[in-house]
N, C-alpha and C. Protein backbone atom coordinates (compact mmCIF):
# COMPACT_ATOMS: atom_id res chain seq x y z
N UNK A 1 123.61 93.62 125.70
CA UNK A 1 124.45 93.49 124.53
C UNK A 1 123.72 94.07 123.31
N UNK A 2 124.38 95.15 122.47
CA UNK A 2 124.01 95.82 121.46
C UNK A 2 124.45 94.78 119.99
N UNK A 3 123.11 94.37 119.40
CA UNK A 3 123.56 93.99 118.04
C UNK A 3 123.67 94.76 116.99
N UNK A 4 124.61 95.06 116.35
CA UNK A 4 124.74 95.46 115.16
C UNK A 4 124.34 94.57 113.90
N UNK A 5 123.50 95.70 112.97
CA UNK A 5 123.44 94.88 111.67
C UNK A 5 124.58 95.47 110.48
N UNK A 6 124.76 94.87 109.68
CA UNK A 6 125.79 95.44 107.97
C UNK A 6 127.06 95.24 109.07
N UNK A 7 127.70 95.85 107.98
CA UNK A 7 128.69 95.79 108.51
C UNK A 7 129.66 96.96 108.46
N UNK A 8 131.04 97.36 109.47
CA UNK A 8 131.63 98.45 109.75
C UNK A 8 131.78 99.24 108.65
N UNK A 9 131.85 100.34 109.05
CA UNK A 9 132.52 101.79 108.00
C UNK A 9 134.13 101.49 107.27
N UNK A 10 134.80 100.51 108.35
CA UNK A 10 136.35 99.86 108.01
C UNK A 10 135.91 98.57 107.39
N UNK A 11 135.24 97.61 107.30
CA UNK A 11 135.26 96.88 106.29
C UNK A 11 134.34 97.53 105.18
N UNK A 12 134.01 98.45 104.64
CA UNK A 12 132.82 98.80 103.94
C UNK A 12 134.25 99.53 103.02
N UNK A 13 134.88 100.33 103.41
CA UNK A 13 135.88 101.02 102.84
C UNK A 13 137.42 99.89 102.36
N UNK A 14 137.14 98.81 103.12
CA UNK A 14 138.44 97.64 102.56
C UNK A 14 137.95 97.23 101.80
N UNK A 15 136.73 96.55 101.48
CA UNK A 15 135.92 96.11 100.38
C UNK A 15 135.89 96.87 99.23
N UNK A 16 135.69 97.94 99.65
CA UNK A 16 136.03 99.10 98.18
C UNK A 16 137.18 99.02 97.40
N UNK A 17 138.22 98.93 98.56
CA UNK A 17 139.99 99.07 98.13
C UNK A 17 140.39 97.75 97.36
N UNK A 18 139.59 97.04 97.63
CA UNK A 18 139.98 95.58 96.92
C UNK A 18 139.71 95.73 95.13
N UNK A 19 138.37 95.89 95.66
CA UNK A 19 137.73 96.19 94.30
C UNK A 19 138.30 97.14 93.13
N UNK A 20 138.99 98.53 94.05
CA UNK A 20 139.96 99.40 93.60
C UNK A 20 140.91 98.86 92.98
N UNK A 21 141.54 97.86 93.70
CA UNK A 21 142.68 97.72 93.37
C UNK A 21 143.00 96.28 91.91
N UNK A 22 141.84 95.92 92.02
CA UNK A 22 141.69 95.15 91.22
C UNK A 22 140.85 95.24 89.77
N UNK A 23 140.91 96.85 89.43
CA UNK A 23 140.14 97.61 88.73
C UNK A 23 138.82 97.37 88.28
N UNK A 24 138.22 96.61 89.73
CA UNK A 24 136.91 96.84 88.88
C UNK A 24 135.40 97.71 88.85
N UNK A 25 136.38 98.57 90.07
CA UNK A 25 135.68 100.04 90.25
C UNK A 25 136.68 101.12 89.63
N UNK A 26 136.00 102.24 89.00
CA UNK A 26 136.82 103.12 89.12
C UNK A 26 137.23 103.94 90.42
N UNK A 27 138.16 105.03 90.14
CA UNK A 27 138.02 106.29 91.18
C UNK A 27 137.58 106.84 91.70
N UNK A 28 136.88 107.23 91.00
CA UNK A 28 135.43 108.39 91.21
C UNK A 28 134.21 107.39 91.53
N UNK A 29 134.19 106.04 91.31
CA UNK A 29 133.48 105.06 91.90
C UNK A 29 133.70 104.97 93.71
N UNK A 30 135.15 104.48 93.44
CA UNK A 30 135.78 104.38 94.83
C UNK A 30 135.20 105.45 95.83
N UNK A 31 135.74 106.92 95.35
CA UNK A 31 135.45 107.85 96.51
C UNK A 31 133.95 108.66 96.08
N UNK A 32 133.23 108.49 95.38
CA UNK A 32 132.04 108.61 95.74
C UNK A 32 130.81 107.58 96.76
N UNK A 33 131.72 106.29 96.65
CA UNK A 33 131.13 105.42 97.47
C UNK A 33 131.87 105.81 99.16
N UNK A 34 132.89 105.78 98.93
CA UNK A 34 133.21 105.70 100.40
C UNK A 34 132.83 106.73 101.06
N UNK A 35 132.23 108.56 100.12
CA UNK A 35 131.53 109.82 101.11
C UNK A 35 130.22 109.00 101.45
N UNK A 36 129.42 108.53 100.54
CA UNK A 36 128.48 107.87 100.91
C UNK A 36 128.64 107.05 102.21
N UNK A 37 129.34 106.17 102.66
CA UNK A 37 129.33 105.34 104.09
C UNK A 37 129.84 106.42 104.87
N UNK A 38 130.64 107.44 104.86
CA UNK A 38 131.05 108.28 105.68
C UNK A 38 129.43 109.03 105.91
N UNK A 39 129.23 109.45 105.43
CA UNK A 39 127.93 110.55 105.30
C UNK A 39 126.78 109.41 105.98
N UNK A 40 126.79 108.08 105.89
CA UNK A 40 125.82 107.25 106.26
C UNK A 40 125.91 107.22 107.68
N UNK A 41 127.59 107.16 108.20
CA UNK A 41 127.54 106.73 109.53
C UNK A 41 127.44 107.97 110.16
N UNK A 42 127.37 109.19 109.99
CA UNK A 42 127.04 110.46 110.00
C UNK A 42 125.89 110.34 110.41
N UNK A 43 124.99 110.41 109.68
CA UNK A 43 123.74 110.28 109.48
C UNK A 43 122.65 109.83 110.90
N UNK A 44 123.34 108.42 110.90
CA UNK A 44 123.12 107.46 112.05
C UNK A 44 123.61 108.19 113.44
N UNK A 45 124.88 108.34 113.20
CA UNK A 45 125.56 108.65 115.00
C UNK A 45 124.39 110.09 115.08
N UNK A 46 124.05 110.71 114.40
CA UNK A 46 122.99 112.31 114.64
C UNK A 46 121.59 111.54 115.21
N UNK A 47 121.04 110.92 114.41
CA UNK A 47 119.57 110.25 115.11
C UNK A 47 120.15 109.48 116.12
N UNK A 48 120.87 108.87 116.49
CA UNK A 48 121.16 108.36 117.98
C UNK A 48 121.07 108.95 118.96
N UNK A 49 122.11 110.47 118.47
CA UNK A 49 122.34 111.41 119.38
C UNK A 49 120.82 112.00 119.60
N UNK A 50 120.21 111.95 118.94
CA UNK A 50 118.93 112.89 119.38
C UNK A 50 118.11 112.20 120.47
């Protein structure tokens, strides 16, 4: 059994939307954070793969 630590790329990006939606991020907050977890889990799945 594989443990994972943090938590998913889909709650990492709902957590954002909340925050979005409840203005207390901006836009450009919003989607500069969410390339960041995209680009993170990127990142990760490449050193796995190696």
């Amino acid at each position: 059994m594989v443990k994972k630590k943090g938590m998913s790329i889909e709650t990492g990006i709902k957590r954002l939307s909340i925050l979005k939606e409840k203005e207390l991020i901006s836009d450009e907050i919003f989607n500069d954070s969410k390339e960041l977890l995209l680009k993170s889990e990127m990142e990760i799945f490449r050193e796995k793969s190696s």
